[in-house]
Each structure stands twice: as C-alpha cells, then as structure tokens.
PDB file of N, CA and C in Angstrom:
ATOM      1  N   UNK A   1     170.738 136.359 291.228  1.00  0.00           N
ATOM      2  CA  UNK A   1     169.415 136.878 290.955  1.00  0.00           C
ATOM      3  C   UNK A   1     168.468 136.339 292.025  1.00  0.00           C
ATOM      4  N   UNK A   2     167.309 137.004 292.659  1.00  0.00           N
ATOM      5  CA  UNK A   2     166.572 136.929 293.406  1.00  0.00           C
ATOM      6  C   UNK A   2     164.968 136.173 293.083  1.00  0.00           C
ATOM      7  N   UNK A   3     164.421 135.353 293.121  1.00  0.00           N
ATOM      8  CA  UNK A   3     163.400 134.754 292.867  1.00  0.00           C
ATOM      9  C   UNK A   3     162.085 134.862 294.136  1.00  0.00           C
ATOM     10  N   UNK A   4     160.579 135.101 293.891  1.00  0.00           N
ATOM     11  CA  UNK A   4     159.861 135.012 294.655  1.00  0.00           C
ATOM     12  C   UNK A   4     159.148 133.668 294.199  1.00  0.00           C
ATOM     13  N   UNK A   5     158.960 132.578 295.293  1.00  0.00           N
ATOM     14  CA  UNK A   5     157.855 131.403 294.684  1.00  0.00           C
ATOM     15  C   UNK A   5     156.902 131.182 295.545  1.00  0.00           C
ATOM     16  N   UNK A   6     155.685 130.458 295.063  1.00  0.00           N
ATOM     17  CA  UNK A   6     154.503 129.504 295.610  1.00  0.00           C
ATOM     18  C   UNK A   6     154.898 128.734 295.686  1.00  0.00           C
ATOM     19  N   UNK A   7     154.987 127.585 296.144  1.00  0.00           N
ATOM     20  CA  UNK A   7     155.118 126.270 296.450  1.00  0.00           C
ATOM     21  C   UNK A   7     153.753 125.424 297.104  1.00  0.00           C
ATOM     22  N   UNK A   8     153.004 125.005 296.252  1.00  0.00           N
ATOM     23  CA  UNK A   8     151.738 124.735 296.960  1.00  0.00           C
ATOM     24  C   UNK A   8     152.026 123.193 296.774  1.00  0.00           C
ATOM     25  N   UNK A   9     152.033 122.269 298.352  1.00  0.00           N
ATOM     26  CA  UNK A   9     152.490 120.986 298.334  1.00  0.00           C
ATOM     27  C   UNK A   9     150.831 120.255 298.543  1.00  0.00           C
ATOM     28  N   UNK A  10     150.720 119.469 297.608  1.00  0.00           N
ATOM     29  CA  UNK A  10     149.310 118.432 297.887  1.00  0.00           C
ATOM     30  C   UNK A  10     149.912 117.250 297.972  1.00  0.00           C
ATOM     31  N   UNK A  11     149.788 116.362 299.299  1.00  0.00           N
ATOM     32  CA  UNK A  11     150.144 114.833 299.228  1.00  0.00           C
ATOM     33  C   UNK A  11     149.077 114.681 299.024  1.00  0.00           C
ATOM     34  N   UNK A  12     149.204 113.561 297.614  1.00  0.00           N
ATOM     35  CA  UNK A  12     148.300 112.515 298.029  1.00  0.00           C
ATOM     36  C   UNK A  12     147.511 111.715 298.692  1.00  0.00           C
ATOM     37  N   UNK A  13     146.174 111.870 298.065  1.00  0.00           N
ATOM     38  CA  UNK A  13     145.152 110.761 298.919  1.00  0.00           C
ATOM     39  C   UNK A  13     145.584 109.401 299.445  1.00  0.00           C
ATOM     40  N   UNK A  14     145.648 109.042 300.519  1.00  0.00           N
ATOM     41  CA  UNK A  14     146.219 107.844 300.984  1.00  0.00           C
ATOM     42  C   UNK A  14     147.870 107.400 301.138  1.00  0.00           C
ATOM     43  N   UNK A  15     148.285 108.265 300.956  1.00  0.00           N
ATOM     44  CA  UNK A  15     150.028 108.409 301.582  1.00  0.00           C
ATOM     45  C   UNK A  15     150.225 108.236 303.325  1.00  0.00           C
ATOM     46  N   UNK A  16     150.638 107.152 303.642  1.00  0.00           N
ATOM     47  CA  UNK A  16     150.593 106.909 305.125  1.00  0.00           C
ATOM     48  C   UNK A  16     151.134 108.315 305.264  1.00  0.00           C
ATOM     49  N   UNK A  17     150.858 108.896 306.737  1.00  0.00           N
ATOM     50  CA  UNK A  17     151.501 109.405 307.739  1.00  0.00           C
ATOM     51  C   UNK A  17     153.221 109.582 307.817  1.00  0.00           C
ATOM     52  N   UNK A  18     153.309 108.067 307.995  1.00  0.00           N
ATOM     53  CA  UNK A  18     154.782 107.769 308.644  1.00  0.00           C
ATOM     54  C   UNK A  18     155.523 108.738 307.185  1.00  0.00           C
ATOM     55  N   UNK A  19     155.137 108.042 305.923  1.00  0.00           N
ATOM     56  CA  UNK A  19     155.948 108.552 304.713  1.00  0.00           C
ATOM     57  C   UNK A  19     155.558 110.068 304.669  1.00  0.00           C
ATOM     58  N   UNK A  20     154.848 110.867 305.120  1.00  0.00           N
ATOM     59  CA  UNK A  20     154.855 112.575 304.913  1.00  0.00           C
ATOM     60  C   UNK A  20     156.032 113.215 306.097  1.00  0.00           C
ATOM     61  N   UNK A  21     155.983 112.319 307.024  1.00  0.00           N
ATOM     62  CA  UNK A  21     156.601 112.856 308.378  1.00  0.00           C
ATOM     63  C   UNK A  21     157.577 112.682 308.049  1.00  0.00           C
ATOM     64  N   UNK A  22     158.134 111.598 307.293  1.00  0.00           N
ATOM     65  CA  UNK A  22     159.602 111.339 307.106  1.00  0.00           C
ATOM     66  C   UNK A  22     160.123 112.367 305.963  1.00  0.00           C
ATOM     67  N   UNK A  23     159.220 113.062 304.675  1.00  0.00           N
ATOM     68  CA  UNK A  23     159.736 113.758 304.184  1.00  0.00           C
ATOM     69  C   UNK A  23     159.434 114.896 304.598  1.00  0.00           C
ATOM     70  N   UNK A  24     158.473 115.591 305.613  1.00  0.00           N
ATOM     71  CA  UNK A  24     159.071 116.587 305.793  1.00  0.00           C
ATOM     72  C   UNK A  24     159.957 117.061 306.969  1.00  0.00           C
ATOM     73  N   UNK A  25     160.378 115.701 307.506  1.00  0.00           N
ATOM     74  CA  UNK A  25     162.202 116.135 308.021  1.00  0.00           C
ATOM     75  C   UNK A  25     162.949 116.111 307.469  1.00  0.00           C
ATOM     76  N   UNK A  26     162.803 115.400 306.119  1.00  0.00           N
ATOM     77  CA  UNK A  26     163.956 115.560 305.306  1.00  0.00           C
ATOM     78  C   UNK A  26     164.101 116.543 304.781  1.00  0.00           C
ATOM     79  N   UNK A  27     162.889 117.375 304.320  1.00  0.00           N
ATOM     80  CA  UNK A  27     162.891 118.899 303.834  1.00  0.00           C
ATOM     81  C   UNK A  27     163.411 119.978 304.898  1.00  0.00           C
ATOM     82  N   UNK A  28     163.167 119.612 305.857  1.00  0.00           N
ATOM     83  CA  UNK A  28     163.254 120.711 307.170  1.00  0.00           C
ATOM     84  C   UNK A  28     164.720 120.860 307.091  1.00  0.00           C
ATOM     85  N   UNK A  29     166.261 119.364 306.942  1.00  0.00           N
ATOM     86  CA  UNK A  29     167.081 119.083 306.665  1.00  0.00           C
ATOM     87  C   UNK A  29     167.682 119.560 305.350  1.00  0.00           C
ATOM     88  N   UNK A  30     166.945 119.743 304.146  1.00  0.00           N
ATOM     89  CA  UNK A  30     167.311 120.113 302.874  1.00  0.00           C
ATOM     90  C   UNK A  30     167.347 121.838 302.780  1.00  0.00           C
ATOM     91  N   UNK A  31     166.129 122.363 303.621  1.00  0.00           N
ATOM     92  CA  UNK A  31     165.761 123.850 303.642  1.00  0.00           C
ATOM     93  C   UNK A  31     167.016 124.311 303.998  1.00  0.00           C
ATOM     94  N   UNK A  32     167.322 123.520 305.523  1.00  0.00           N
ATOM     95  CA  UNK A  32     168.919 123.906 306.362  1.00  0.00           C
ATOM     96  C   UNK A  32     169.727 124.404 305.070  1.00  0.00           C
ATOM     97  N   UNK A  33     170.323 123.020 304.570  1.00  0.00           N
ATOM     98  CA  UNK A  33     171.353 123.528 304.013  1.00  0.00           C
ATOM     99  C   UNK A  33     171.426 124.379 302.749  1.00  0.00           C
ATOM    100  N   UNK A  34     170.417 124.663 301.871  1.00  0.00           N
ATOM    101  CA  UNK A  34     169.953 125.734 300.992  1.00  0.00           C
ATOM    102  C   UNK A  34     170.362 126.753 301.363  1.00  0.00           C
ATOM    103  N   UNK A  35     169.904 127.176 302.834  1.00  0.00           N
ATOM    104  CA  UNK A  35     170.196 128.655 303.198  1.00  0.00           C
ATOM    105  C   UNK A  35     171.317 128.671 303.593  1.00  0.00           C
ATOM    106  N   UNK A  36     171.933 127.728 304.158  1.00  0.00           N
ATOM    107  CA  UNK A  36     173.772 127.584 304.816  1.00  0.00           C
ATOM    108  C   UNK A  36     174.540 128.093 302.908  1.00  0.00           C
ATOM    109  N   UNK A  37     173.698 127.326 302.080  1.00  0.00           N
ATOM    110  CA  UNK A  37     174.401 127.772 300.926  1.00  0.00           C
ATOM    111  C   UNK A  37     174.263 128.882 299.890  1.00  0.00           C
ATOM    112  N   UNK A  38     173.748 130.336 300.864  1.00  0.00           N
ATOM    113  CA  UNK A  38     172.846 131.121 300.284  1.00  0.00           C
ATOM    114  C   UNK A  38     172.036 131.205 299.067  1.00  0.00           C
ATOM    115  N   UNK A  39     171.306 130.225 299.155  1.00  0.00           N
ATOM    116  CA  UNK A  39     169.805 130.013 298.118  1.00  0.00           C
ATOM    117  C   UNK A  39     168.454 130.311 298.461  1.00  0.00           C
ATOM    118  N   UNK A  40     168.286 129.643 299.722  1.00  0.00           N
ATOM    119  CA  UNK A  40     167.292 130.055 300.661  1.00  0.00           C
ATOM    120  C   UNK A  40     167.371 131.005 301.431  1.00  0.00           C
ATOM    121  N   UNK A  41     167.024 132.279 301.353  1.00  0.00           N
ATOM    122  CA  UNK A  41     166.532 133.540 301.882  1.00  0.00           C
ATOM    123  C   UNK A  41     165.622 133.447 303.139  1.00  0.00           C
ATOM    124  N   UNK A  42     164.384 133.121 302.542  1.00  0.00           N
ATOM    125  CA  UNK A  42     163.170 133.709 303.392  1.00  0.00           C
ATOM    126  C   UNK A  42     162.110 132.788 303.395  1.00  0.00           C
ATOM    127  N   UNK A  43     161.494 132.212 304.266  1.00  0.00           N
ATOM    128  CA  UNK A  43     160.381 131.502 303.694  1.00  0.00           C
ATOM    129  C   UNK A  43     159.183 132.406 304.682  1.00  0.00           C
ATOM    130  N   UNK A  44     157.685 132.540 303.819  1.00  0.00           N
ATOM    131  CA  UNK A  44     156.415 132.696 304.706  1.00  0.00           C
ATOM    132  C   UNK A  44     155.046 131.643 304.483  1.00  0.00           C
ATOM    133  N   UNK A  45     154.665 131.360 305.504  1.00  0.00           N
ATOM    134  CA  UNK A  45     153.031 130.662 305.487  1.00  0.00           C
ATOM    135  C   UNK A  45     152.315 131.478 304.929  1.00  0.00           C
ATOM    136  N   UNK A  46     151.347 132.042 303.673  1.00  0.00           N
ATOM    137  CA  UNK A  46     150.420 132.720 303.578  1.00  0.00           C
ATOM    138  C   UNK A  46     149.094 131.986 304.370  1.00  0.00           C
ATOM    139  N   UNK A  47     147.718 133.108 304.677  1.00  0.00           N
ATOM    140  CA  UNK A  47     146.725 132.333 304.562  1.00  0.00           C
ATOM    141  C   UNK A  47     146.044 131.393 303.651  1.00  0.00           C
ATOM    142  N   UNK A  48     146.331 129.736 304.546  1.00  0.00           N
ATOM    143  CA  UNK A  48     145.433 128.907 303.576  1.00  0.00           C
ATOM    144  C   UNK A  48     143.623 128.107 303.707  1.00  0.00           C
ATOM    145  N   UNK A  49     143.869 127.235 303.202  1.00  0.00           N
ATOM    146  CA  UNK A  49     142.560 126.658 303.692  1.00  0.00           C
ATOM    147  C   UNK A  49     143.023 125.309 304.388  1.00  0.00           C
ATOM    148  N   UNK A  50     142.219 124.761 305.396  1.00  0.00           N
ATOM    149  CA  UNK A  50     142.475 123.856 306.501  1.00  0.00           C
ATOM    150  C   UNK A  50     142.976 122.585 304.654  1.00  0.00           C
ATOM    151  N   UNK A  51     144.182 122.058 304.957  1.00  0.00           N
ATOM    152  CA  UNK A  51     144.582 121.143 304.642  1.00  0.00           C
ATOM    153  C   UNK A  51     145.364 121.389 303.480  1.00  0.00           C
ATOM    154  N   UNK A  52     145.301 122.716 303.133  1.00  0.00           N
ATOM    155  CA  UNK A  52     146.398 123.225 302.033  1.00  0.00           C
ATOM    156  C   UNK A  52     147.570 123.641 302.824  1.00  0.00           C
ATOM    157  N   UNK A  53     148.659 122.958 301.659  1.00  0.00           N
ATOM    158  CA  UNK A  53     150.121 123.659 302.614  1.00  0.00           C
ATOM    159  C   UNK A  53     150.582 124.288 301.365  1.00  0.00           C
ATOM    160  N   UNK A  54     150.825 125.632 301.691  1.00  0.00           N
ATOM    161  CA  UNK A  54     151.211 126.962 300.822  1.00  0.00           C
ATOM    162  C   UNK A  54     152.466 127.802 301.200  1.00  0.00           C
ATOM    163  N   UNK A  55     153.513 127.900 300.333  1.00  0.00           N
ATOM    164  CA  UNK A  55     154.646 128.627 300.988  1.00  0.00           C
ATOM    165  C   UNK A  55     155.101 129.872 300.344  1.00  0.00           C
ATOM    166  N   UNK A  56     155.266 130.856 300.567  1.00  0.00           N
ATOM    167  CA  UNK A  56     155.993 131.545 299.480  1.00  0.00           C
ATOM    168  C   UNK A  56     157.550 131.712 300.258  1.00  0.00           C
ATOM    169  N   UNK A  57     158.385 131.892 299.206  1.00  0.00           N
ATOM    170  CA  UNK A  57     159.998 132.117 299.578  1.00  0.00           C
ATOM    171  C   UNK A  57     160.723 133.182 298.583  1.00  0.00           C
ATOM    172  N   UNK A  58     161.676 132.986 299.486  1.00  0.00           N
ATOM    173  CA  UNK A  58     162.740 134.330 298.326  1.00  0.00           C
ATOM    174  C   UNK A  58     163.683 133.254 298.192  1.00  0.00           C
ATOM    175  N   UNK A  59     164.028 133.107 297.409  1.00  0.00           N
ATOM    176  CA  UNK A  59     165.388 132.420 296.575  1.00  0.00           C
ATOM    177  C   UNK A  59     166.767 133.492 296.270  1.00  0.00           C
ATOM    178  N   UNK A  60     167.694 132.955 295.697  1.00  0.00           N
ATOM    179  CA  UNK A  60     168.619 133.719 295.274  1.00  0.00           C
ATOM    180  C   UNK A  60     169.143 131.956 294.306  1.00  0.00           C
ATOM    181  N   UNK A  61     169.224 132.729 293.156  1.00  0.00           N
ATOM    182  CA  UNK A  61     170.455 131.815 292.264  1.00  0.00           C
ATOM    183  C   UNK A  61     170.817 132.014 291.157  1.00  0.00           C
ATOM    184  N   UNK A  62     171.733 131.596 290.253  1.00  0.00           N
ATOM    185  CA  UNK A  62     172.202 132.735 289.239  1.00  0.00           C
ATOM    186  C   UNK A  62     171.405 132.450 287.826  1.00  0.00           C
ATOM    187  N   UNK A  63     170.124 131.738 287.711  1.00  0.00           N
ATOM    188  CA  UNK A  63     169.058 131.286 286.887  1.00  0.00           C
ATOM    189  C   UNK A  63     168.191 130.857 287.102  1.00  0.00           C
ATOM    190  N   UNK A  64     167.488 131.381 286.624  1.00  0.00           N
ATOM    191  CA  UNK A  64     165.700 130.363 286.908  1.00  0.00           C
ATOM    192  C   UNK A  64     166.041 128.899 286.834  1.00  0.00           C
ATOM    193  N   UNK A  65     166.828 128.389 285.979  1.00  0.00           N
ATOM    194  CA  UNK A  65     167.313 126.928 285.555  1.00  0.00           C
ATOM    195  C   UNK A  65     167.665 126.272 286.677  1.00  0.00           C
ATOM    196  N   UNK A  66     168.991 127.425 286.770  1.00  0.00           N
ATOM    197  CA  UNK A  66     168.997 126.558 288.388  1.00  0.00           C
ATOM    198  C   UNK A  66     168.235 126.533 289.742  1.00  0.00           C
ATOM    199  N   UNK A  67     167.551 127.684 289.676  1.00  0.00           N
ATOM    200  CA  UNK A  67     166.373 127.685 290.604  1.00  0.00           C
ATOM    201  C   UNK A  67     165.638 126.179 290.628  1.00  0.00           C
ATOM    202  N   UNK A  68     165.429 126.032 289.568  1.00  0.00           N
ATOM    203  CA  UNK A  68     164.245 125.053 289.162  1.00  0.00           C
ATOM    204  C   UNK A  68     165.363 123.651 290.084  1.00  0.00           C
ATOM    205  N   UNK A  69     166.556 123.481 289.402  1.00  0.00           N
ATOM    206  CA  UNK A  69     166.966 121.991 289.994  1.00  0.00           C
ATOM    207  C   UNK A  69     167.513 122.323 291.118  1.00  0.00           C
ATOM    208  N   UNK A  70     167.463 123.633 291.832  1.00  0.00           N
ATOM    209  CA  UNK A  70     167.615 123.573 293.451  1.00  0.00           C
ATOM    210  C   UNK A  70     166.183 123.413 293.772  1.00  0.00           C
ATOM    211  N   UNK A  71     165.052 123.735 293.537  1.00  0.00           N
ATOM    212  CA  UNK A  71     163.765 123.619 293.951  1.00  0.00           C
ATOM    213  C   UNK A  71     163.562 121.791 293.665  1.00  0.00           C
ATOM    214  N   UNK A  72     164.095 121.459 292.881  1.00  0.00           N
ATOM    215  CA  UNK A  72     164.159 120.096 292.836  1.00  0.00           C
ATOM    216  C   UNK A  72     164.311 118.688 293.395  1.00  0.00           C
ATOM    217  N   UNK A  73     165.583 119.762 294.597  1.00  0.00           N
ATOM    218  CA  UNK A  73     166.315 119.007 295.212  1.00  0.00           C
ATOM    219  C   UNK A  73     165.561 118.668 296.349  1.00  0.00           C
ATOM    220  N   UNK A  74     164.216 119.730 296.654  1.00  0.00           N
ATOM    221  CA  UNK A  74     163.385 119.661 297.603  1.00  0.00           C
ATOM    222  C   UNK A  74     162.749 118.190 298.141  1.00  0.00           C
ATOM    223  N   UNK A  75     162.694 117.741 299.319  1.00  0.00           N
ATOM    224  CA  UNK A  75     162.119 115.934 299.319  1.00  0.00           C
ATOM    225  C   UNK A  75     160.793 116.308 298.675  1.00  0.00           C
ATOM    226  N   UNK A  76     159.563 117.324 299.522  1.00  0.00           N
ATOM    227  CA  UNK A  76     158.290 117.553 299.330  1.00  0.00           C
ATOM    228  C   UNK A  76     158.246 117.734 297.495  1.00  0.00           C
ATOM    229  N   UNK A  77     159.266 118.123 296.895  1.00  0.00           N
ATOM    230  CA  UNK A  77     159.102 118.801 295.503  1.00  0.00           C
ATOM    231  C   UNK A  77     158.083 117.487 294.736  1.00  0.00           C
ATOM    232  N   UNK A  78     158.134 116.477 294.973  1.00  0.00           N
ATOM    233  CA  UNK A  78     157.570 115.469 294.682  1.00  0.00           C
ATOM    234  C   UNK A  78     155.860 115.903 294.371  1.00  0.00           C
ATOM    235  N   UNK A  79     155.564 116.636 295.504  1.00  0.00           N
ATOM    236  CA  UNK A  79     153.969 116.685 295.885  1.00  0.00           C
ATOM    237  C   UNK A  79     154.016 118.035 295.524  1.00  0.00           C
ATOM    238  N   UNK A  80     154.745 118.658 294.863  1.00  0.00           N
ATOM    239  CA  UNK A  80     154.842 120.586 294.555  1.00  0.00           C
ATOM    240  C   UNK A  80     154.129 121.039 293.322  1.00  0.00           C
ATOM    241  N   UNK A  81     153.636 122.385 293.474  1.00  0.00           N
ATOM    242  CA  UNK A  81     153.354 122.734 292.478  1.00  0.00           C
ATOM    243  C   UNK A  81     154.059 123.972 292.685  1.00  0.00           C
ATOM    244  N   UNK A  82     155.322 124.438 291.430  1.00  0.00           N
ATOM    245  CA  UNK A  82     155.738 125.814 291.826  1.00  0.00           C
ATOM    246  C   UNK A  82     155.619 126.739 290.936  1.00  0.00           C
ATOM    247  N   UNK A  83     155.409 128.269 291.337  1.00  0.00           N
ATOM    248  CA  UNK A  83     155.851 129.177 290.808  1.00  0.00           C
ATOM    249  C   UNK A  83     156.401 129.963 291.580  1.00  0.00           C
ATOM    250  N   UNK A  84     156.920 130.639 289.974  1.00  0.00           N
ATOM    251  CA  UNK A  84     158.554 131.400 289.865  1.00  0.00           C
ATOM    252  C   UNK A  84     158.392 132.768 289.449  1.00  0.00           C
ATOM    253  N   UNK A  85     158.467 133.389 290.041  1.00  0.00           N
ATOM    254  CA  UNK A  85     158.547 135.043 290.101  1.00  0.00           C
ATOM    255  C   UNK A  85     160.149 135.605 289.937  1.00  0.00           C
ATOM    256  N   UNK A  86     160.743 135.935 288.798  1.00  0.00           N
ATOM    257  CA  UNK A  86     161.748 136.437 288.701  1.00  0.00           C
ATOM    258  C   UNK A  86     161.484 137.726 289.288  1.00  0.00           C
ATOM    259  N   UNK A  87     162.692 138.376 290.361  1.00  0.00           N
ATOM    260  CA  UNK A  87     162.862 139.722 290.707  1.00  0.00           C
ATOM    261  C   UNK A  87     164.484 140.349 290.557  1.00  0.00           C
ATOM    262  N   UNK A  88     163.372 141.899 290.042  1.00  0.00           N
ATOM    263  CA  UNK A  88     164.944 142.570 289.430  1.00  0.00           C
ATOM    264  C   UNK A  88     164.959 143.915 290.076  1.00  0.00           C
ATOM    265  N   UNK A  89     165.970 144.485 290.594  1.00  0.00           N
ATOM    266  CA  UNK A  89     165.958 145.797 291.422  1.00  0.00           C
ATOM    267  C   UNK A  89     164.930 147.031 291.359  1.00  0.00           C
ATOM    268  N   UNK A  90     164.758 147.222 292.746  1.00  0.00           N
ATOM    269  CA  UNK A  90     163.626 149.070 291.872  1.00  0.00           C
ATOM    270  C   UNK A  90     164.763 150.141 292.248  1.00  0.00           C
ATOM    271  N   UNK A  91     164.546 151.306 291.889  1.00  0.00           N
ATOM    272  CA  UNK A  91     165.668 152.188 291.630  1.00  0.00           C
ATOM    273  C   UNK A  91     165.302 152.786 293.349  1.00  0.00           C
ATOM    274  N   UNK A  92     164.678 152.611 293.907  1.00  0.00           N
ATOM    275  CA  UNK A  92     163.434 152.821 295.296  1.00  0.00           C
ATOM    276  C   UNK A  92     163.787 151.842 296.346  1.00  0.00           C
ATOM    277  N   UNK A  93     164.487 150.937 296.573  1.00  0.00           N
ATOM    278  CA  UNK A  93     164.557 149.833 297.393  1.00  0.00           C
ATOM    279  C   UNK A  93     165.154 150.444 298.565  1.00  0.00           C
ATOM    280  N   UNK A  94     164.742 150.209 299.373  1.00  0.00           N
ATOM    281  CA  UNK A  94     165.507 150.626 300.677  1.00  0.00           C
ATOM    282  C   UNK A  94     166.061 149.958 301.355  1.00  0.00           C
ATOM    283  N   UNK A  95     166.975 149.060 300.828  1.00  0.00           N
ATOM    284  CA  UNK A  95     167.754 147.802 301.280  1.00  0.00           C
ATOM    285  C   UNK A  95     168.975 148.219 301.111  1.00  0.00           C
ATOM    286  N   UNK A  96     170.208 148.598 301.857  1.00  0.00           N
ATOM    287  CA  UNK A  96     171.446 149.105 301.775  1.00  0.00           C
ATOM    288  C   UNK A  96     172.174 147.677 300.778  1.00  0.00           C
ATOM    289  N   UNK A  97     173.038 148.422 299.842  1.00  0.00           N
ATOM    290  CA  UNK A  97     174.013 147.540 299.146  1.00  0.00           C
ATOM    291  C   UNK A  97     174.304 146.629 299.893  1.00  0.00           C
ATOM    292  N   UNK A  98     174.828 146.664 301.189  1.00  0.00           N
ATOM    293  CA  UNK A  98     175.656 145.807 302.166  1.00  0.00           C
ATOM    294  C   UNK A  98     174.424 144.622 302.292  1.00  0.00           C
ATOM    295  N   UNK A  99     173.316 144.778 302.361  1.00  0.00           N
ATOM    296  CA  UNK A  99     172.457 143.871 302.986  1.00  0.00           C
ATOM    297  C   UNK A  99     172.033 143.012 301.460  1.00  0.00           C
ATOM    298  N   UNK A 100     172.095 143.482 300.039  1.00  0.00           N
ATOM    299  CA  UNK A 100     171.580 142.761 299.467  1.00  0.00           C
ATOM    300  C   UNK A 100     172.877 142.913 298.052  1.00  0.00           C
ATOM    301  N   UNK A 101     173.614 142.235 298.202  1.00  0.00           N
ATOM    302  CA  UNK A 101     175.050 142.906 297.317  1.00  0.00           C
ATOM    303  C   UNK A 101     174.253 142.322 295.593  1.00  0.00           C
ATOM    304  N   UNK A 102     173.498 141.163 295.795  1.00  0.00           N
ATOM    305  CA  UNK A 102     173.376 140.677 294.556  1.00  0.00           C
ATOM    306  C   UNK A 102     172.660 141.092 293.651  1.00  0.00           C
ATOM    307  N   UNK A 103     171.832 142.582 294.199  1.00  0.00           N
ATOM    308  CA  UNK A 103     170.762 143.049 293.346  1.00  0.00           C
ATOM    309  C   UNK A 103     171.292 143.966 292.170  1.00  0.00           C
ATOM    310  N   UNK A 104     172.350 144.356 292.550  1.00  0.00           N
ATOM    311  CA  UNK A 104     173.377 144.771 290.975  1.00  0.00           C
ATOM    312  C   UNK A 104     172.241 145.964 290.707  1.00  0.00           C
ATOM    313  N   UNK A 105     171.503 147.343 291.447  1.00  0.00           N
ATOM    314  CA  UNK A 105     171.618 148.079 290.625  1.00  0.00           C
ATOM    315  C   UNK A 105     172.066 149.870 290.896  1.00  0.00           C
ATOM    316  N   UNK A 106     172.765 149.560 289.953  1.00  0.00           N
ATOM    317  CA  UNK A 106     173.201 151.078 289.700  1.00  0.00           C
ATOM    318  C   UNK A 106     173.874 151.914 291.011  1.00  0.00           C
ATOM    319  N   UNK A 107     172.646 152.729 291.369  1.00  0.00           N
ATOM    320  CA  UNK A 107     172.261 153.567 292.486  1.00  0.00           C
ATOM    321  C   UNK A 107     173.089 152.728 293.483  1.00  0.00           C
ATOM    322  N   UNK A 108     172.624 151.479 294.082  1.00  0.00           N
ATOM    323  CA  UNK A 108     173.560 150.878 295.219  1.00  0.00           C
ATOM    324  C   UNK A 108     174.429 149.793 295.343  1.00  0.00           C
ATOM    325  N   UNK A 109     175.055 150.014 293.819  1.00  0.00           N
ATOM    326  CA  UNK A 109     176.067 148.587 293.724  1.00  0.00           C
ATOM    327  C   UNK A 109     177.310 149.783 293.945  1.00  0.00           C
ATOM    328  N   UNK A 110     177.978 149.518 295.382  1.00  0.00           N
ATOM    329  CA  UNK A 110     179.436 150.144 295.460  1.00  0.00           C
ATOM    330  C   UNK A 110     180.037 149.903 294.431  1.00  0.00           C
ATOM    331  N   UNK A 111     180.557 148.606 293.570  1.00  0.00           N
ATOM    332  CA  UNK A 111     181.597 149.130 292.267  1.00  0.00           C
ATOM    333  C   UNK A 111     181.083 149.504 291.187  1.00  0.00           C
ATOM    334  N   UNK A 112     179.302 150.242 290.746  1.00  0.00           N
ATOM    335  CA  UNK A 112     179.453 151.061 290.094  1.00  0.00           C
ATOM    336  C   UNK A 112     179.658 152.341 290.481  1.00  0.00           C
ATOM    337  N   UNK A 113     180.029 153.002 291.600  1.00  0.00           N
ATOM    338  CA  UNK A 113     180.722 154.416 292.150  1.00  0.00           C
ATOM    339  C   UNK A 113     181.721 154.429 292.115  1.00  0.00           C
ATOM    340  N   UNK A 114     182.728 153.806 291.553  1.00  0.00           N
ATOM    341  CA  UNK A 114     184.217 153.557 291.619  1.00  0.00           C
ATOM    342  C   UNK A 114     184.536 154.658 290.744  1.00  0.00           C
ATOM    343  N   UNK A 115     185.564 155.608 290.508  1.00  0.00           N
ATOM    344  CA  UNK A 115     185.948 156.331 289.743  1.00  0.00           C
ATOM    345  C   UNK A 115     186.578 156.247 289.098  1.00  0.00           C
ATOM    346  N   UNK A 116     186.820 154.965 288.299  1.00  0.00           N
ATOM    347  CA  UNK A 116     187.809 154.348 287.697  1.00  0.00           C
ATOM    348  C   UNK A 116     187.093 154.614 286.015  1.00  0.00           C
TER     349      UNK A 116
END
C-alpha cells in the first residue's frame, strides 16, 4: 500500500549544531536504505518558512502500522511531527501496471486479466 506524508521536523531550541549535523547524516544514511528496501519512493521540499523543515514523501508498506515503525526508524523522527495520508488506486491513473505493480487495481493489475 502506498502512503503520502508531512514530516514537519522542529529541533529544538538550543540543540548544538554538531548534534543536528550528525543526525541528519544519519537520516541521509537511513533514507538510503528505506528506498534500497522499497519503502521510500519519493521525497519533495514543499514551500516553507525560513527555518521550517517540511517534507512530503510517498511511502509504500503493507500498513499504516508499519509505516509508522518504519517512519520511526527515522534518526530526525525524534524532532517529527507526521502525517499519514493513506492512498488507494483511481480507476484514471496513468501509471502503467509495470511501473506501480502494488496499486492492485482492477483495470491494471495483469493477474486480474488472466482468464483463468
């Protein structure tokens, strides 16, 4: 299943430097392997305001549940505030089966055309 989120990260007032820099290489490191493990899709910057850090992403995982303790696993998740946008196929998508196999519907899941 496919997920859209916010991720709006606020560090804390008075958090050295050194400790934000260090977690967000560790995130930059954690993001990696999310998407090596197809979870992480997509990430975008929306427009923010000077000192807000705002993300939205596409996810993929087989529950919000587990969404939540892969979003967990995040270093920044510490300083997160998230939301979770469950997404479910439109009968309209113009995304070939091949490119998105997990959206399961109907119209472009090859094994429901099977003639079996």
């Amino acid at each position: 299943m496919e997920f859209l989120t916010t991720l709006t990260t606020n560090v804390p007032h008075g958090t050295p430097e050194s400790t934000v820099d260090s977690t967000k290489d560790r995130e930059a490191i954690r993001a990696a392997e999310l998407a090596q493990m197809g979870h992480l899709l997509r990430l975008w910057r929306p427009p923010t305001e000077p000192g807000e850090w705002r993300t939205v992403g596409l996810w993929s995982a087989d529950t919000e549940a587990d969404l939540k303790e892969i979003l967990a696993s995040l270093p920044l998740h510490v300083w997160m505030t998230v939301e979770i946008t469950p997404l479910n196929p439109h009968p309209n998508d113009p995304v070939p089966a091949k490119a998105c196999p997990s959206a399961g519907h109907p119209r472009l899941d090859p094994a429901s055309t099977s003639s079996e």
